[in-house]
N, C-alpha and C. Protein backbone atom coordinates (compact mmCIF):
# COMPACT_ATOMS: atom_id res chain seq x y z
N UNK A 1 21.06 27.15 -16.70
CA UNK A 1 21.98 26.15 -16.13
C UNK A 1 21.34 25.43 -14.95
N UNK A 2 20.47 26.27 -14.13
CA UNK A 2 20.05 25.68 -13.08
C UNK A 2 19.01 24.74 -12.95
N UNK A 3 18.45 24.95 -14.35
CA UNK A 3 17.26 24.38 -14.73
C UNK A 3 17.41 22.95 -15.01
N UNK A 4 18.67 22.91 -16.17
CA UNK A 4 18.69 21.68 -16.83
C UNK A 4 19.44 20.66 -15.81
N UNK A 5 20.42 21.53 -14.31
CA UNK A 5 20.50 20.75 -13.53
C UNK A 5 19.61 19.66 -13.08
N UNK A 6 18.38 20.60 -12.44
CA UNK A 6 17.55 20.07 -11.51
C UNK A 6 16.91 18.83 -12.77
N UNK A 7 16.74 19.51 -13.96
CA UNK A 7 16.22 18.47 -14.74
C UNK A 7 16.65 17.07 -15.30
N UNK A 8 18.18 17.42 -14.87
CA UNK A 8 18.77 15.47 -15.25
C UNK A 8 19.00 15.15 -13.43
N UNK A 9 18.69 15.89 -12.31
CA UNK A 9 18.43 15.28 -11.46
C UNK A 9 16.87 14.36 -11.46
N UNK A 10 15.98 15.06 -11.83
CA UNK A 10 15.05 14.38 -11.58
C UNK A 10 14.93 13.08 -12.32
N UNK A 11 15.57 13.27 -13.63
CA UNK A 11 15.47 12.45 -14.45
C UNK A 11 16.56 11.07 -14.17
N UNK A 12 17.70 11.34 -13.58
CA UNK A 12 18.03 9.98 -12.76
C UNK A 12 17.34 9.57 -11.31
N UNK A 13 16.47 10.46 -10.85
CA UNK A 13 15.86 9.58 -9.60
C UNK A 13 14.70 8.66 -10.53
N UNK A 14 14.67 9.27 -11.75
CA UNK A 14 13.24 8.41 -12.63
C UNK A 14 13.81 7.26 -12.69
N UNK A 15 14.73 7.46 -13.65
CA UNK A 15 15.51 5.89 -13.92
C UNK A 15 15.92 5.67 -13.07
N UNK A 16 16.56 5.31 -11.60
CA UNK A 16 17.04 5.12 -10.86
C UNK A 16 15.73 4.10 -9.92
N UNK A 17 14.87 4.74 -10.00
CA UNK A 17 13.61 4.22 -9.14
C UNK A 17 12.61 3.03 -10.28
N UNK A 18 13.03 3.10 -11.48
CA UNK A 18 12.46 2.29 -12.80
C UNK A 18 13.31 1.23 -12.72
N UNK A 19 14.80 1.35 -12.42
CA UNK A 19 15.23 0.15 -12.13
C UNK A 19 16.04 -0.39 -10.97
N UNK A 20 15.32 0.04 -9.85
CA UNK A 20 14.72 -0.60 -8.61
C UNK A 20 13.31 -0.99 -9.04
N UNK A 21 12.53 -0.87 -9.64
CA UNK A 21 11.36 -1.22 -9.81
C UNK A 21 11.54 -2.65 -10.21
N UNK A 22 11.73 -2.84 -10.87
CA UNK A 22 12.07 -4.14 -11.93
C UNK A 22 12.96 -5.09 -11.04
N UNK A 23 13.87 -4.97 -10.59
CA UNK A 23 14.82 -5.28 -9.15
C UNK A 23 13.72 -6.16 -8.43
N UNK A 24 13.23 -5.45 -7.81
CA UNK A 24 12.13 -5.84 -6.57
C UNK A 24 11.15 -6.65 -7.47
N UNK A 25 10.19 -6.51 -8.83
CA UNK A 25 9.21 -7.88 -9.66
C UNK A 25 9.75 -8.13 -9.40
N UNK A 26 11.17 -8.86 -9.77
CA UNK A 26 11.61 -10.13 -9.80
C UNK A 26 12.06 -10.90 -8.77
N UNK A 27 12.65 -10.15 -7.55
CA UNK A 27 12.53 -10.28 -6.16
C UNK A 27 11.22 -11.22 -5.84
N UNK A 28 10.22 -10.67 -5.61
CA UNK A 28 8.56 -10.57 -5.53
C UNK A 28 8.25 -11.77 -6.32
N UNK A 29 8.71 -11.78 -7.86
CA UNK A 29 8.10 -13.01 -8.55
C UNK A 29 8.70 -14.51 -8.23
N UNK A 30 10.13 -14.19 -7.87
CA UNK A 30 10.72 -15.48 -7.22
C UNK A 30 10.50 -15.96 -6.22
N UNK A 31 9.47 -15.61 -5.54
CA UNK A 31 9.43 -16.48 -4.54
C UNK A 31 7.94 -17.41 -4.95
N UNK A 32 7.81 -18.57 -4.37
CA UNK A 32 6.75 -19.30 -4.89
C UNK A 32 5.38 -18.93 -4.49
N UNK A 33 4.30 -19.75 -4.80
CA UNK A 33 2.91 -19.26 -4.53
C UNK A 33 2.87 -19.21 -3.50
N UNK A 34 3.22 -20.83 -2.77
CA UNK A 34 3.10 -21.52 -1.48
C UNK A 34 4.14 -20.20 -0.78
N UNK A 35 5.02 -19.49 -0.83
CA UNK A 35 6.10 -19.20 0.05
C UNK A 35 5.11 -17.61 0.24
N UNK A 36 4.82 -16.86 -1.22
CA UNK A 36 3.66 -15.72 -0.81
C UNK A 36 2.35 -16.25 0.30
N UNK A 37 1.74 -17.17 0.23
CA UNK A 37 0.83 -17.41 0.78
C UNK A 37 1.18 -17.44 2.39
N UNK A 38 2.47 -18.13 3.16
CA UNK A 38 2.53 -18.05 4.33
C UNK A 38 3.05 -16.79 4.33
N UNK A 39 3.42 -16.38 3.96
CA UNK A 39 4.38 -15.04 4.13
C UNK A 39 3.43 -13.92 4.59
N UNK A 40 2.39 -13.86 3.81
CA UNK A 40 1.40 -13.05 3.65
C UNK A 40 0.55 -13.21 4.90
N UNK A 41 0.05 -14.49 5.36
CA UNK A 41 -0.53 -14.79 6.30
C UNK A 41 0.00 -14.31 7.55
N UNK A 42 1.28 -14.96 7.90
CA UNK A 42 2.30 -13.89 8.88
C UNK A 42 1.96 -12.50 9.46
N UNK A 43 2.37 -11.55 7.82
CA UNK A 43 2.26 -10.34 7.87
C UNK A 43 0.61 -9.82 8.28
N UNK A 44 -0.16 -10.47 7.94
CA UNK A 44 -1.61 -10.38 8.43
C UNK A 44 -1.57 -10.59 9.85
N UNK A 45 -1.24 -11.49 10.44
CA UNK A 45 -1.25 -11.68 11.67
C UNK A 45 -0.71 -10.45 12.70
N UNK A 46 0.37 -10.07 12.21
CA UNK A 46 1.27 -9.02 12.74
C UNK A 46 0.45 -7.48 12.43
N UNK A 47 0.14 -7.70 11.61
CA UNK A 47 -0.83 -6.14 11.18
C UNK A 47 -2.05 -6.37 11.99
N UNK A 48 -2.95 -7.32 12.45
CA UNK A 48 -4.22 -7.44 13.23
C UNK A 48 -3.74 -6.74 14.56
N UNK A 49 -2.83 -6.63 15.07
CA UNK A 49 -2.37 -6.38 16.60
C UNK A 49 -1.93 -4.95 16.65
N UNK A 50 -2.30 -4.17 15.15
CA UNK A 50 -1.94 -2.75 15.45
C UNK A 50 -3.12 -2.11 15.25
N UNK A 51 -4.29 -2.63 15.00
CA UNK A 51 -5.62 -2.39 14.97
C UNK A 51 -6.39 -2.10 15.80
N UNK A 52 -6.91 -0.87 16.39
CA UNK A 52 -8.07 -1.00 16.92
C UNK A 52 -9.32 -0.94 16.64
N UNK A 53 -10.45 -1.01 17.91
CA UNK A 53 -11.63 -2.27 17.01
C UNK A 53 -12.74 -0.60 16.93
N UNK A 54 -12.03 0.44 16.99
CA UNK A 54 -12.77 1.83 17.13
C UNK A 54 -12.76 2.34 15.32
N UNK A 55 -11.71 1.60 14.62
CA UNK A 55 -11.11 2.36 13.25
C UNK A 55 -11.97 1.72 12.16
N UNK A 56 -11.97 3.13 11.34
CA UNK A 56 -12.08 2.36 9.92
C UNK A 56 -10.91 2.62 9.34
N UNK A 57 -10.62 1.12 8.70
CA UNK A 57 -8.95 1.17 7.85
C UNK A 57 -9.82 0.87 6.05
N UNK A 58 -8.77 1.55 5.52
CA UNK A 58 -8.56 1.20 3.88
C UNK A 58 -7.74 0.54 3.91
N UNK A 59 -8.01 -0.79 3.23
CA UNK A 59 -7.48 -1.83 2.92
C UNK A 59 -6.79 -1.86 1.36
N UNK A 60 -6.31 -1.98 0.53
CA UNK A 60 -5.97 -2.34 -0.55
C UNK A 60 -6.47 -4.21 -0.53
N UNK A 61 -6.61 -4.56 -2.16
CA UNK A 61 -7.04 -6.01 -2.28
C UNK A 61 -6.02 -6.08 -3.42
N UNK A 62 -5.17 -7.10 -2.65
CA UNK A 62 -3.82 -7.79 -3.62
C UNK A 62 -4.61 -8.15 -5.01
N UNK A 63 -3.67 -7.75 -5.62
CA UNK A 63 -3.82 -8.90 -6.79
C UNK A 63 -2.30 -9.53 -6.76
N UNK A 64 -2.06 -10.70 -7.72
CA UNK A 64 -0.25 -11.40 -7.34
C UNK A 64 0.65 -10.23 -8.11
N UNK A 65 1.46 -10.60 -7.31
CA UNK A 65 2.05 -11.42 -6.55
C UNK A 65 1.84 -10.52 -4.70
N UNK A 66 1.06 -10.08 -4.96
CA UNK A 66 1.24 -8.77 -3.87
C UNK A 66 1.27 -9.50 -2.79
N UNK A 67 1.59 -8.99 -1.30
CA UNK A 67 0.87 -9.65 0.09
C UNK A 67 -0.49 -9.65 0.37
N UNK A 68 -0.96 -10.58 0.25
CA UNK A 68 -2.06 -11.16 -0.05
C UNK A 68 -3.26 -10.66 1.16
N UNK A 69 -4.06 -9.63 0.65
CA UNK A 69 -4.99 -8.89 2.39
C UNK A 69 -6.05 -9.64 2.66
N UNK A 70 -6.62 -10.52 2.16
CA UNK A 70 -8.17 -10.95 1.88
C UNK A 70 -8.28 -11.87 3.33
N UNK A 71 -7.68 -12.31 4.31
CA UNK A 71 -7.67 -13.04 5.47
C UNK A 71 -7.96 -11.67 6.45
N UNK A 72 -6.96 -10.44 6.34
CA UNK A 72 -6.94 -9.39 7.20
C UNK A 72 -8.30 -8.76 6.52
N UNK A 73 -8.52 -8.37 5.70
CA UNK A 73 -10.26 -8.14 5.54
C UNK A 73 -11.54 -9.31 6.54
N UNK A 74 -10.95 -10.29 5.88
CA UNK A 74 -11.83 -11.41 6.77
C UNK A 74 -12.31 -10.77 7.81
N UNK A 75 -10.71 -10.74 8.52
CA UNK A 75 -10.97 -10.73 9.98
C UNK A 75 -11.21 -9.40 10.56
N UNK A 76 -11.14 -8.18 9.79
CA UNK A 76 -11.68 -6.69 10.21
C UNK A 76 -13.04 -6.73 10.02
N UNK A 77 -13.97 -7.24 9.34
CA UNK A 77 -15.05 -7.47 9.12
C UNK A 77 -15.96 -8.18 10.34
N UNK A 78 -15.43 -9.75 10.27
CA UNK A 78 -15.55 -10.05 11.50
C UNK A 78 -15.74 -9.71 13.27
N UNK A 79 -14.57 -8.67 12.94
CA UNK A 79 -14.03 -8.27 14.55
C UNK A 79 -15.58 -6.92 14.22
N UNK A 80 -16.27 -6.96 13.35
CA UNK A 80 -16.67 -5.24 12.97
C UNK A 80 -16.19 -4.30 12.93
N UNK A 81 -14.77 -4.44 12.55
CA UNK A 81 -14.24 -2.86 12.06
C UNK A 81 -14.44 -2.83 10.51
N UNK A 82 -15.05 -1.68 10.80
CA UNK A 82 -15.01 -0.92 9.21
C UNK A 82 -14.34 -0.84 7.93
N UNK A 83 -14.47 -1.67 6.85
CA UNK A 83 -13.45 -1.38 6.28
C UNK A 83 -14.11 -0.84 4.66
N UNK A 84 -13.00 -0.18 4.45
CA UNK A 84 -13.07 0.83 3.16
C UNK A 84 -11.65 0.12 1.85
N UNK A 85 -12.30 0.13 0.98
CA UNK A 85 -11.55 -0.31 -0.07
C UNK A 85 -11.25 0.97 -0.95
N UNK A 86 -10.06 0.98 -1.77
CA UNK A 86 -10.15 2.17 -2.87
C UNK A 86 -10.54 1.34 -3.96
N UNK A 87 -11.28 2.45 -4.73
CA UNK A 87 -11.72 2.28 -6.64
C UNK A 87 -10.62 3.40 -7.23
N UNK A 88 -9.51 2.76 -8.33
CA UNK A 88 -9.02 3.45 -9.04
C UNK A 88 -9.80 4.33 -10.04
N UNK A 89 -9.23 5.58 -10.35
CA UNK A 89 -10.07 6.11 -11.12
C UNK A 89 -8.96 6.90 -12.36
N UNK A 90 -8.82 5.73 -13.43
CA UNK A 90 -7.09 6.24 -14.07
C UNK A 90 -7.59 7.70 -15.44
N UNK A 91 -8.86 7.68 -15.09
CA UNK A 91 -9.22 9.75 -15.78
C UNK A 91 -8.53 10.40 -14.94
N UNK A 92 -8.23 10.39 -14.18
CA UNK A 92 -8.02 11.42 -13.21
C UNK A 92 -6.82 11.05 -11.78
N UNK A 93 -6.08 9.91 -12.43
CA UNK A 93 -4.99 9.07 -11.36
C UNK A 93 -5.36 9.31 -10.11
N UNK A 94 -7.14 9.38 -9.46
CA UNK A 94 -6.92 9.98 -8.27
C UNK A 94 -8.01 8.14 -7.92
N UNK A 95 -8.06 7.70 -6.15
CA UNK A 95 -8.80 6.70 -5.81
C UNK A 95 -10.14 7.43 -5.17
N UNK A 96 -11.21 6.46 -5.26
CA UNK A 96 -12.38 6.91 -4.32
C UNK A 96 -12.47 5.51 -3.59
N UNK A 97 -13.43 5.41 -2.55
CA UNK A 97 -13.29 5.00 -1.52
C UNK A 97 -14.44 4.37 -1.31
N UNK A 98 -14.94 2.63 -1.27
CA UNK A 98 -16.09 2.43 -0.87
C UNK A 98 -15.91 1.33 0.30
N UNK A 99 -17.33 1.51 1.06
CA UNK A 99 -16.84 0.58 1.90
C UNK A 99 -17.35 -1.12 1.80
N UNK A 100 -16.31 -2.16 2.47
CA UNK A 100 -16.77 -3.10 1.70
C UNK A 100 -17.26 -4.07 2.89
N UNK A 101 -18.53 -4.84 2.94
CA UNK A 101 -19.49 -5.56 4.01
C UNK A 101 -19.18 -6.80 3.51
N UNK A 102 -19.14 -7.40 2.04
CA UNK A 102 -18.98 -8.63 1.91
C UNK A 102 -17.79 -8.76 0.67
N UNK A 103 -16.56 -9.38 1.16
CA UNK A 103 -15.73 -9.76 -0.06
C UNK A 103 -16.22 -10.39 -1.12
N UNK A 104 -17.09 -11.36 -1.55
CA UNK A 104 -17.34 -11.98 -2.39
C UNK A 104 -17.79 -11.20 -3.54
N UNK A 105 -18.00 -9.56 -3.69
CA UNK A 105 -18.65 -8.85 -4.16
C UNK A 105 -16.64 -8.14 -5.18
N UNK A 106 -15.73 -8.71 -4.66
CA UNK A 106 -14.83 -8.09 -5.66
C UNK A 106 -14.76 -8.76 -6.87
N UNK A 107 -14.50 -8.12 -7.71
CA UNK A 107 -14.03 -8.47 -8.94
C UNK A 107 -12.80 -7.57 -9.38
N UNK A 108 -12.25 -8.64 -10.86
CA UNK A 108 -11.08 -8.15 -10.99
C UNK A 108 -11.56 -7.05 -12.04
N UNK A 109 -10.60 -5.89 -11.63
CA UNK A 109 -11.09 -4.26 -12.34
C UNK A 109 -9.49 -4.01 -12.97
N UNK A 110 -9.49 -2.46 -12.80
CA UNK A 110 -8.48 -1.84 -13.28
C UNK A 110 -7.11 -2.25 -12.74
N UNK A 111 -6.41 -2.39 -13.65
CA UNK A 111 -4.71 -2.86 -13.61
C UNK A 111 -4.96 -4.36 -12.96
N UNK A 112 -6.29 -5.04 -13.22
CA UNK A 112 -6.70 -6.33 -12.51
C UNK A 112 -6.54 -6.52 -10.92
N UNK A 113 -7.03 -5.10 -10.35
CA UNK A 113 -7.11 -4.85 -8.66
C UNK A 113 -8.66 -5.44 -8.45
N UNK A 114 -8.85 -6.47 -7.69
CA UNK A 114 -10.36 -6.49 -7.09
C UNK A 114 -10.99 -5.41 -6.13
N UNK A 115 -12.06 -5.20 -6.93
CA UNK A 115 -13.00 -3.88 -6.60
C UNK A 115 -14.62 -4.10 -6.47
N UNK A 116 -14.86 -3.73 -5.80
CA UNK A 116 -16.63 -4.16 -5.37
C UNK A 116 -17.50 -3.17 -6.45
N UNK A 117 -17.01 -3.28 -7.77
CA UNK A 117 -17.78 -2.44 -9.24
C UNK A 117 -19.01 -2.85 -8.82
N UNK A 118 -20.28 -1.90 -9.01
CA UNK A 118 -21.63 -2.88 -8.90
C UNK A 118 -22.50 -2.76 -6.83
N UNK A 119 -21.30 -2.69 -6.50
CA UNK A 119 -21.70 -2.62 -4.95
C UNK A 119 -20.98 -1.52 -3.92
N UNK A 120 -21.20 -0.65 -4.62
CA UNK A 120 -20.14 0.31 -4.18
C UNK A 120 -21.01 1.17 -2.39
N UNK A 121 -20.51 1.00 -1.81
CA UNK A 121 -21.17 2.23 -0.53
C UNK A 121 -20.02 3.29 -0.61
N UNK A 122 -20.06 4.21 -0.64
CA UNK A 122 -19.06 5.44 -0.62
C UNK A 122 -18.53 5.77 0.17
N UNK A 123 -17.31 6.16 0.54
CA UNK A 123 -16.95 6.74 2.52
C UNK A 123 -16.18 7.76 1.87
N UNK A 124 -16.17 8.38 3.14
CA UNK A 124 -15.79 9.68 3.47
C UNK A 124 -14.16 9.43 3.67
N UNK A 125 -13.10 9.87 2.77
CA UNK A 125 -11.43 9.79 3.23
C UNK A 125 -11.67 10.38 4.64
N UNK A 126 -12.21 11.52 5.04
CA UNK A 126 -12.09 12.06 6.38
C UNK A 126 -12.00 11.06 7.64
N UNK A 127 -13.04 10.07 7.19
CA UNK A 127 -13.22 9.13 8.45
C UNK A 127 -11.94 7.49 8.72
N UNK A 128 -11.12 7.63 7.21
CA UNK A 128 -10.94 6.84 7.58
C UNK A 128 -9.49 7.19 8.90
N UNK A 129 -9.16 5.98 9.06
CA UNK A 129 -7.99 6.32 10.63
C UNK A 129 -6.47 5.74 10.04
N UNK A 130 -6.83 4.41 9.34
CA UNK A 130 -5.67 3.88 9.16
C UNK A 130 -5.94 2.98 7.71
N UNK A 131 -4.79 3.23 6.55
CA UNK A 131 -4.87 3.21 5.38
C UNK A 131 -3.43 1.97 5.12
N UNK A 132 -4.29 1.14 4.74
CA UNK A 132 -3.07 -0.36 4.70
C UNK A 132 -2.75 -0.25 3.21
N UNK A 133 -0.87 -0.25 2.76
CA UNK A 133 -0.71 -0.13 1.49
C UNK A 133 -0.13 -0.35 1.10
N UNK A 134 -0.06 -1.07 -0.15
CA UNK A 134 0.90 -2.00 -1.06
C UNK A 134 2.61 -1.18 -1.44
N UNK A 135 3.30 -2.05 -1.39
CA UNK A 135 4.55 -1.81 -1.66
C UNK A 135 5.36 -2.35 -2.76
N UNK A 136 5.91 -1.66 -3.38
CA UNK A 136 6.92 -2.83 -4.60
C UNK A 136 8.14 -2.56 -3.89
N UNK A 137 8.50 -1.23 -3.05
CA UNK A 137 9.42 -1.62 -2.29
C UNK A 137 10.04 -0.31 -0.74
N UNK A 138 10.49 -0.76 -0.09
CA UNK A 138 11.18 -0.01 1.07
C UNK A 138 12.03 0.26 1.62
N UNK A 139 12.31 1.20 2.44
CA UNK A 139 13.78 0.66 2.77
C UNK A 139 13.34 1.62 4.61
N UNK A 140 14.42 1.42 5.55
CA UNK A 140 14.22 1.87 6.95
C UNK A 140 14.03 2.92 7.40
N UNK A 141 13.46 4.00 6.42
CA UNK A 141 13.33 5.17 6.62
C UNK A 141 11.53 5.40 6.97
N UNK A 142 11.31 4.59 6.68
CA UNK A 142 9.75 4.55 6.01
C UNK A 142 9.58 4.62 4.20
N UNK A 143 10.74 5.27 3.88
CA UNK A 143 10.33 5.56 2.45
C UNK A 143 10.23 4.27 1.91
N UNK A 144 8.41 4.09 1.01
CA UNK A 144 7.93 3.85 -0.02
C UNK A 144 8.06 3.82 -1.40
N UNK A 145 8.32 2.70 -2.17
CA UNK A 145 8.41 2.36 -3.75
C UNK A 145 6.61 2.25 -4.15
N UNK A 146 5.99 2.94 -4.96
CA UNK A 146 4.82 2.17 -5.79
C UNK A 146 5.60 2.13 -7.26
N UNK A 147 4.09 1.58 -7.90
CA UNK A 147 4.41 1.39 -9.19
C UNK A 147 4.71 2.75 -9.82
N UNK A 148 4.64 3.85 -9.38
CA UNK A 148 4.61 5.27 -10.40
C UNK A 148 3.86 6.04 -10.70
N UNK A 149 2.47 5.71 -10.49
CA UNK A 149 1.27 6.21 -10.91
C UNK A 149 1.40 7.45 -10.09
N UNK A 150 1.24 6.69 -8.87
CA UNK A 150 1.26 7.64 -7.24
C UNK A 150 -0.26 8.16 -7.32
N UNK A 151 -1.25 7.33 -7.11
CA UNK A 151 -2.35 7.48 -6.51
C UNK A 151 -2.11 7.48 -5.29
N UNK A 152 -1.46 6.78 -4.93
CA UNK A 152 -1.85 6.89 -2.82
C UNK A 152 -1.10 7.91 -2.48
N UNK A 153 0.35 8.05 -3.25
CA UNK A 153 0.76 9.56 -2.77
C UNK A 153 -0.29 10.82 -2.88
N UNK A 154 -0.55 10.75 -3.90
CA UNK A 154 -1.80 12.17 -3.88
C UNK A 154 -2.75 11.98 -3.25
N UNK A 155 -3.58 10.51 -2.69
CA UNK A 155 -4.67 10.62 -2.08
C UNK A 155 -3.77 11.08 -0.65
N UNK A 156 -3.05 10.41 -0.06
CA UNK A 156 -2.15 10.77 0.92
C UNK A 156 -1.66 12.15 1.58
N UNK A 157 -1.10 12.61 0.26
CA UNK A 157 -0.86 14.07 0.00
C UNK A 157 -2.35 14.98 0.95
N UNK A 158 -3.36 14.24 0.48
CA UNK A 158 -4.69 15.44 0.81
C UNK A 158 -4.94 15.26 2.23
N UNK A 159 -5.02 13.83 2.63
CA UNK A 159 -5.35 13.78 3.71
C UNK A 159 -4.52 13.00 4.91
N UNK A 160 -3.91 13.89 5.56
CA UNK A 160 -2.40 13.74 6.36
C UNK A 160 -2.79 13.59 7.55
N UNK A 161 -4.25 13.27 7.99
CA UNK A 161 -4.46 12.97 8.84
C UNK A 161 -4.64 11.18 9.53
N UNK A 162 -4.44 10.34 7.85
CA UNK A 162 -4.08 9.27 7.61
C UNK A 162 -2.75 7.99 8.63
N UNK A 163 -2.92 7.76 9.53
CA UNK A 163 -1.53 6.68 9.48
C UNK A 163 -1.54 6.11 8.80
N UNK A 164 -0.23 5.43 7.94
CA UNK A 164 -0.08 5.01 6.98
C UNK A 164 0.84 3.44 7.45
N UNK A 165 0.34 2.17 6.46
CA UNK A 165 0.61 0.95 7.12
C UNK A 165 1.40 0.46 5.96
N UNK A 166 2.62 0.63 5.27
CA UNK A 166 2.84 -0.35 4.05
C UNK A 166 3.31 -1.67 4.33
N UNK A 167 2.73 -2.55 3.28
CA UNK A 167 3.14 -4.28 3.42
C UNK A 167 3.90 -4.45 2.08
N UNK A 168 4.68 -5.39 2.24
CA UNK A 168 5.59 -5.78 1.91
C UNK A 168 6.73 -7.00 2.45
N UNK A 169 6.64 -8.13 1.48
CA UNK A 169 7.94 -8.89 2.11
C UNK A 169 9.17 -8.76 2.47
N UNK A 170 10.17 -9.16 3.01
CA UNK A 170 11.07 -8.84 3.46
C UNK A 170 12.25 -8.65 2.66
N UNK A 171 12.13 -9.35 1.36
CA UNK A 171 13.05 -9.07 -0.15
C UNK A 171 12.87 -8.20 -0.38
N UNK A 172 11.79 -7.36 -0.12
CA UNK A 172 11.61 -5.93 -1.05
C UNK A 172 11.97 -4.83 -0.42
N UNK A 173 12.71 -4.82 0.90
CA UNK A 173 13.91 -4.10 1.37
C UNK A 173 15.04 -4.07 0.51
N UNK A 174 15.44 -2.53 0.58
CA UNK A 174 16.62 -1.85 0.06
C UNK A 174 17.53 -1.00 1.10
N UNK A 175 18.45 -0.55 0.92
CA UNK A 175 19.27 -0.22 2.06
C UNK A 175 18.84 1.60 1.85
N UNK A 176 18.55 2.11 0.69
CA UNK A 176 17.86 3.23 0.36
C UNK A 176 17.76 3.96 -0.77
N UNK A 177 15.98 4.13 -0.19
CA UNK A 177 14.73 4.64 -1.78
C UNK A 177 15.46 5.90 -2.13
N UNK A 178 15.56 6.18 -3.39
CA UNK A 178 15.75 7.75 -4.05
C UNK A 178 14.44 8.41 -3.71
N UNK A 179 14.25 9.72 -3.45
CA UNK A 179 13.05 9.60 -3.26
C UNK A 179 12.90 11.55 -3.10
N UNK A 180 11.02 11.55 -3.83
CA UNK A 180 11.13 12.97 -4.14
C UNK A 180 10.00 13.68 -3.36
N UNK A 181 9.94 14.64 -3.43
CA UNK A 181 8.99 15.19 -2.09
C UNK A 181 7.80 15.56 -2.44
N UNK A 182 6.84 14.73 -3.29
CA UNK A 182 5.63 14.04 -3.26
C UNK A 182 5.15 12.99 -3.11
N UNK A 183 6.49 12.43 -2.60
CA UNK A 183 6.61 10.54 -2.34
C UNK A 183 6.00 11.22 -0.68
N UNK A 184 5.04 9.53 -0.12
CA UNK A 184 4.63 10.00 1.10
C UNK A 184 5.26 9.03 1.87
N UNK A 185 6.36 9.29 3.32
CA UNK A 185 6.24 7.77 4.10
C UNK A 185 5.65 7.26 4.54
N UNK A 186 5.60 5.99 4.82
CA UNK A 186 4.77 4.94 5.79
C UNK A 186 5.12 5.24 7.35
N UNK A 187 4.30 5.40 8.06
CA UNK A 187 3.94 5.14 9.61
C UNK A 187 4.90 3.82 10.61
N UNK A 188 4.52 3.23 9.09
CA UNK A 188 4.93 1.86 9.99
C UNK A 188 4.92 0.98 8.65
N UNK A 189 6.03 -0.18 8.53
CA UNK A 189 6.28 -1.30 7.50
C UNK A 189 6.02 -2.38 8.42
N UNK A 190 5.23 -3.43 7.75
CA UNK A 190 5.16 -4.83 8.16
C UNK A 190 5.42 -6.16 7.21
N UNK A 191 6.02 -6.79 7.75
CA UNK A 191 7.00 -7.73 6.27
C UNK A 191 6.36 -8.76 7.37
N UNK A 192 7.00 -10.37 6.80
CA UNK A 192 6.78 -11.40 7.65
C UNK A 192 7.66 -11.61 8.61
N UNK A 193 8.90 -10.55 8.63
CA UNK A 193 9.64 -10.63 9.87
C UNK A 193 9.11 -9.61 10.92
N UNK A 194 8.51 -8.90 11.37
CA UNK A 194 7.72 -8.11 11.90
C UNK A 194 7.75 -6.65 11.93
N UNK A 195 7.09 -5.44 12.46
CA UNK A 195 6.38 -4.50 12.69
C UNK A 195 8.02 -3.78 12.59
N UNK A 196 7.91 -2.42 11.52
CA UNK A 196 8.79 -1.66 11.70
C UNK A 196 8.52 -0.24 12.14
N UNK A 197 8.15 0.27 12.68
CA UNK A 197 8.05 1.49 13.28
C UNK A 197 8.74 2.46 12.75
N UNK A 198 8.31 3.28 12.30
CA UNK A 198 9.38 4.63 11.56
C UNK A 198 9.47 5.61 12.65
N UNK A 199 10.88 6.03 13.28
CA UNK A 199 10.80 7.04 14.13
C UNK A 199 9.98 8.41 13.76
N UNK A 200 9.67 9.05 14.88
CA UNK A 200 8.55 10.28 14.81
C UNK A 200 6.97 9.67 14.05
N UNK A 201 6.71 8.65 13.76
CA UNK A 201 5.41 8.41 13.58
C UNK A 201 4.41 8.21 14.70
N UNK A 202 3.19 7.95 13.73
CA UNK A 202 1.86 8.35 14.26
C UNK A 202 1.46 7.35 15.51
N UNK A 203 2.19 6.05 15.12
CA UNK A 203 1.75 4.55 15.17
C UNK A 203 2.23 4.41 16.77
């Protein structure tokens, strides 16, 4: 009895979080190119000012409709902070980690994420400080929506020594994620309305 409880619990946080999933695309897809593009820029701006110039951050590289990182790479590069990209690796749903010196070196890879295939330098998860990461959706807890896979939860999972930065526009707020205890929170949310701070975080 107790079993098949827990088992149509889990099984409505599945569906439950599958359609919030779908909720938020279309959220995400309605807004225009032009309206992602400033939006995104914004949220870049607002994420540069929680940076220091001592860190190496993992960056994620949008593909669309995502918030668009390739300006905030620009400019971590620039400033010389370190930055580390993940390589999906879907044998094994787990990411590895290279670091990246020149953008022009991504291409579009797995699930069509740009990845520096071909130019890879390797880093150490240990070193990195602060890990910037895509959202399909959030809500004021810190809790995090991905697509399902949950690569960053498990890379996350290992190394908790991570602050964690998720981006996301401001549509892709919910009033609150179902959510299960291998889901990891964010540190801190940044939308184009600004910097959300999750109480008791790192940030």
């Amino acid at each position: 009895m107790n079993g098949a409880a827990s088992y149509d619990r889990g099984n409505t946080i599945t569906i439950s979080k599958e359609v919030i999933r779908n909720m938020l695309r279309d959220r995400r897809w309605a807004l225009s190119v032009e309206e992602r593009q400033e939006k995104s820029r914004i949220i870049c701006d607002h994420l540069q000012k929680l940076i220091g110039s001592d860190e190496q951050v993992l960056v994620y590289c949008a593909k669309e409709p995502e918030v668009e990182t390739s300006t905030l790479i620009s400019f971590l590069i620039t400033e010389n902070i370190q930055v580390i990209v993940p390589i999906i690796q879907k044998e094994d749903t787990s990411l590895r980690l290279s670091y990246l010196e020149e953008p022009s070196c991504l291409i579009a890879s797995t699930f069509h994420v740009p990845e520096p295939i071909g130019f890879e330098i390797p880093a150490d998860p240990a070193d990195v400080t602060t890990a910037v990461i895509p959202m399909l959706g959030f809500d004021r807890s810190g809790a995090r929506l991905g697509y399902g896979a949950g690569y960053y939860d498990r890379f996350l999972s290992t190394h908790t020594h991570i602050r964690t930065i998720g981006l996301a526009f401001s549509c892709q707020e919910v009033p609150l994620l179902p959510t299960e205890f291998n889901d990891i929170d964010m540190t801190a949310v940044v939308t184009e309305d600004g910097v959300m701070r999750v109480s008791g975080s790192k940030s």
